[in-house]
C-alpha atoms as a PDB file:
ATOM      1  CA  UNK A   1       0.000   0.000   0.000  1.00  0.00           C
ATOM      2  CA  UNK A   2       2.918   2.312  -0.566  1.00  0.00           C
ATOM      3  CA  UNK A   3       2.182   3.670  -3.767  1.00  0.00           C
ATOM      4  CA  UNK A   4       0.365   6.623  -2.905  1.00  0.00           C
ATOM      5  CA  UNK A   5      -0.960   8.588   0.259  1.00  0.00           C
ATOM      6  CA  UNK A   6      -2.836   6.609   2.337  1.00  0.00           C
ATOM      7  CA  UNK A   7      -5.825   9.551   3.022  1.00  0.00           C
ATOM      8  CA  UNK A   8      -7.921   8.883  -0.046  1.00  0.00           C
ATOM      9  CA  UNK A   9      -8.551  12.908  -0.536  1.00  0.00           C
ATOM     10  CA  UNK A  10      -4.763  13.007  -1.440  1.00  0.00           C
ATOM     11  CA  UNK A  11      -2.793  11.875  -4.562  1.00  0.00           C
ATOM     12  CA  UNK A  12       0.640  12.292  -3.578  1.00  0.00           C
ATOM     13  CA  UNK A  13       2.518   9.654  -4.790  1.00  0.00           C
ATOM     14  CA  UNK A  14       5.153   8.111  -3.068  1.00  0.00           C
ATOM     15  CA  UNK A  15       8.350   8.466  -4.143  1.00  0.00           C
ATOM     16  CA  UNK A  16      10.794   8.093  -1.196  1.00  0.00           C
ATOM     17  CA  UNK A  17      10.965   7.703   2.510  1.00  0.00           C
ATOM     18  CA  UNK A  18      12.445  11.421   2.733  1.00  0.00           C
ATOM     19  CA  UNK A  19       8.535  12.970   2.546  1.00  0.00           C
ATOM     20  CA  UNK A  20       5.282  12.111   4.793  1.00  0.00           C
ATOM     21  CA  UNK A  21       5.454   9.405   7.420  1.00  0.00           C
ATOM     22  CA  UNK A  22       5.708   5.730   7.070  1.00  0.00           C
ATOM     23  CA  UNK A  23       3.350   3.361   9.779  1.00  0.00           C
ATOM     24  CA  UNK A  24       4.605  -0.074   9.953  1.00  0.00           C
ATOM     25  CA  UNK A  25       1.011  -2.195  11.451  1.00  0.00           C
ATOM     26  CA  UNK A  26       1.378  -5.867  13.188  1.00  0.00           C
ATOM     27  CA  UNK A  27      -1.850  -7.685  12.453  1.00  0.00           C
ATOM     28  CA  UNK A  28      -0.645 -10.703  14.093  1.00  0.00           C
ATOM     29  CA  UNK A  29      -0.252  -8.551  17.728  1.00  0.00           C
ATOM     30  CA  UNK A  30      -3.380  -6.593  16.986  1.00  0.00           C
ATOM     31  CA  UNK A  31      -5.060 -10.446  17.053  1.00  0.00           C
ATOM     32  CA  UNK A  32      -3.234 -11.797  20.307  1.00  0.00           C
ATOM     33  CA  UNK A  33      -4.707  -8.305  21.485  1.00  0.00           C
ATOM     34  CA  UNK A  34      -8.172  -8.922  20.788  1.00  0.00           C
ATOM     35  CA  UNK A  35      -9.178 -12.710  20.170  1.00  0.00           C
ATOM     36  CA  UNK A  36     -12.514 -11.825  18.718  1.00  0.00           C
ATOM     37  CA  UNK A  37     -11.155  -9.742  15.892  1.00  0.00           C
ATOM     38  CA  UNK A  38     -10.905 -12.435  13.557  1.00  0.00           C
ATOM     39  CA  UNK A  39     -15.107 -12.745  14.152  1.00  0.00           C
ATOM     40  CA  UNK A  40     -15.440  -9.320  13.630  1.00  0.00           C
ATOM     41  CA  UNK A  41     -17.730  -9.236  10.501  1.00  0.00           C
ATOM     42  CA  UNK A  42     -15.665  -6.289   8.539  1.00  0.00           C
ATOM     43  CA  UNK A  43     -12.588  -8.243   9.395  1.00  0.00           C
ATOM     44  CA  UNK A  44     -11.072  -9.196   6.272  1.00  0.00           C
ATOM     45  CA  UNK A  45      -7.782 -11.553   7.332  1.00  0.00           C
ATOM     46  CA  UNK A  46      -4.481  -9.304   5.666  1.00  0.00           C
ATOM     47  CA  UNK A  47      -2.253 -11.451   3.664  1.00  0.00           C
ATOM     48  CA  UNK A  48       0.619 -10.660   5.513  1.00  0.00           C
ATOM     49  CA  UNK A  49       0.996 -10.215   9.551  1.00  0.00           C
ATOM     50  CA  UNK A  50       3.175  -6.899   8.841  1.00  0.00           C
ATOM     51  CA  UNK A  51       1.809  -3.910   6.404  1.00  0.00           C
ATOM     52  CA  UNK A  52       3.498  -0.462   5.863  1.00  0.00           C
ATOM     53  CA  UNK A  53       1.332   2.799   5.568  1.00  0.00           C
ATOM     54  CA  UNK A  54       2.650   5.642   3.905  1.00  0.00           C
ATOM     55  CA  UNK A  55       0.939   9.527   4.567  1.00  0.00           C
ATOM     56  CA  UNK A  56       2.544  11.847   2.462  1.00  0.00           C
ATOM     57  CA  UNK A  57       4.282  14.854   4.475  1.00  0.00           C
ATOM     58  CA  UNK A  58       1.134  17.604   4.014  1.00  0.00           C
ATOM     59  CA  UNK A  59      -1.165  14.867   5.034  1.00  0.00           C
ATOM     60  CA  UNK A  60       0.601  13.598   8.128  1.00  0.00           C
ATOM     61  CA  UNK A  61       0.789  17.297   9.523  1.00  0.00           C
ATOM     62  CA  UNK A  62      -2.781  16.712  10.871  1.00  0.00           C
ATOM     63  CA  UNK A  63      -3.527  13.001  10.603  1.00  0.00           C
ATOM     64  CA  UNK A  64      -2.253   9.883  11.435  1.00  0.00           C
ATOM     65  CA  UNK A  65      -3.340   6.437  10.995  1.00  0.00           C
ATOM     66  CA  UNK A  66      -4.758   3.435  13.083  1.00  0.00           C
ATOM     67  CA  UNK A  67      -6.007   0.162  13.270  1.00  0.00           C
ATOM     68  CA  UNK A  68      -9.389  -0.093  14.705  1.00  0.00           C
ATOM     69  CA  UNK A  69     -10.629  -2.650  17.130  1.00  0.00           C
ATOM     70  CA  UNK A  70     -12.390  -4.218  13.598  1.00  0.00           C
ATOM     71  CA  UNK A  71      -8.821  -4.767  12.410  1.00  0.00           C
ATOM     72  CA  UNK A  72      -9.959  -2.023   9.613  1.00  0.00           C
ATOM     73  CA  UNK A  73      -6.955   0.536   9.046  1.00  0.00           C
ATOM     74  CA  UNK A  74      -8.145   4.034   8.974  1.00  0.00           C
ATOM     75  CA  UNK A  75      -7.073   7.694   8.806  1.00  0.00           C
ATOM     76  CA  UNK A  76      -8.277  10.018  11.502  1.00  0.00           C
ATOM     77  CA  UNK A  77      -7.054  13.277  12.526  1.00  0.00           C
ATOM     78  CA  UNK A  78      -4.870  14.134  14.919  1.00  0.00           C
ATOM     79  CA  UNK A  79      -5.898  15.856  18.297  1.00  0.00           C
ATOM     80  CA  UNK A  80      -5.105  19.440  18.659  1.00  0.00           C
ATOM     81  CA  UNK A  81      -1.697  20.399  19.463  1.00  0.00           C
ATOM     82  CA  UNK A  82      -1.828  22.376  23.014  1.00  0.00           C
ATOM     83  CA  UNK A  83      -0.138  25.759  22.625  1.00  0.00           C
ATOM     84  CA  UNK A  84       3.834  25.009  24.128  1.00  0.00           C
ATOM     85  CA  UNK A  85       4.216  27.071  27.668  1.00  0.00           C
ATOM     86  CA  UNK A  86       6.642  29.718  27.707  1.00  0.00           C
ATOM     87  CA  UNK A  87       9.290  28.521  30.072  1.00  0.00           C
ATOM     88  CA  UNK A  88      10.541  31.892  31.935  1.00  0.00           C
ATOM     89  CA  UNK A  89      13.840  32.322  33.562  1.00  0.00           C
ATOM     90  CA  UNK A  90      13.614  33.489  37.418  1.00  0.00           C
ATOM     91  CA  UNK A  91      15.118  37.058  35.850  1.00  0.00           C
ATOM     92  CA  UNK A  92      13.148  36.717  33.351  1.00  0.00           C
ATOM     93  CA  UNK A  93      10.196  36.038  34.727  1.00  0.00           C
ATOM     94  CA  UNK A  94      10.745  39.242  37.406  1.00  0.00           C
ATOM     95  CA  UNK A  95      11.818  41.551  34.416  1.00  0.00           C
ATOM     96  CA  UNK A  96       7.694  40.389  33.473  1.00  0.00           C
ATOM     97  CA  UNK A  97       6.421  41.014  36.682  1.00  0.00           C
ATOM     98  CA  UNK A  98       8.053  44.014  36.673  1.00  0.00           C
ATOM     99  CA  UNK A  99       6.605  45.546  33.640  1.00  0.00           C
ATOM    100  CA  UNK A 100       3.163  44.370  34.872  1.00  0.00           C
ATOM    101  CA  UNK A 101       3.258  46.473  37.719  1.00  0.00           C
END
């Protein structure tokens, strides 16, 4: 499934590893995980235990991908990055309260 992006609203093609981000799923741990998967009546049996993934580089700035408990691989989005917290230095951090007050 390398040949192109794996978000179906893309057509990037891959072309090398150096662009997007390659996911590497274990079908045969996903199973020991959850015994009824293979009773799962979407569950189509992958004909190999190990399957590579490829989102191209736009793509995998606000998705990733998954393996749901139907053994179906899907993209979803990412969750919102949180907004990094401005680390202060103690001077710093009084040269602020300083210009507050």
């Amino acid at each position: 499934m390398l040949s192109k992006c794996l978000n179906s609203l893309c057509s990037a093609r891959f072309r090398r590893l150096g662009n997007g981000r390659l996911f590497r799923i274990d079908f045969s741990e996903a199973a020991k995980r959850n015994p009824m998967l293979g009773a799962a009546p979407n569950y189509v049996q992958p004909t190999h235990a190990m399957e590579h993934f490829w989102l191209c580089g736009k793509c995998a700035a606000t998705l990733t991908v998954v393996l749901n408990k139907n053994g179906e691989v899907r993209v979803v989005e990412l969750p919102p990055k949180m907004p990094a917290a401005s680390v202060l230095t103690p001077s710093q951090s009084q040269q602020t309260m300083t210009a507050v007050y």
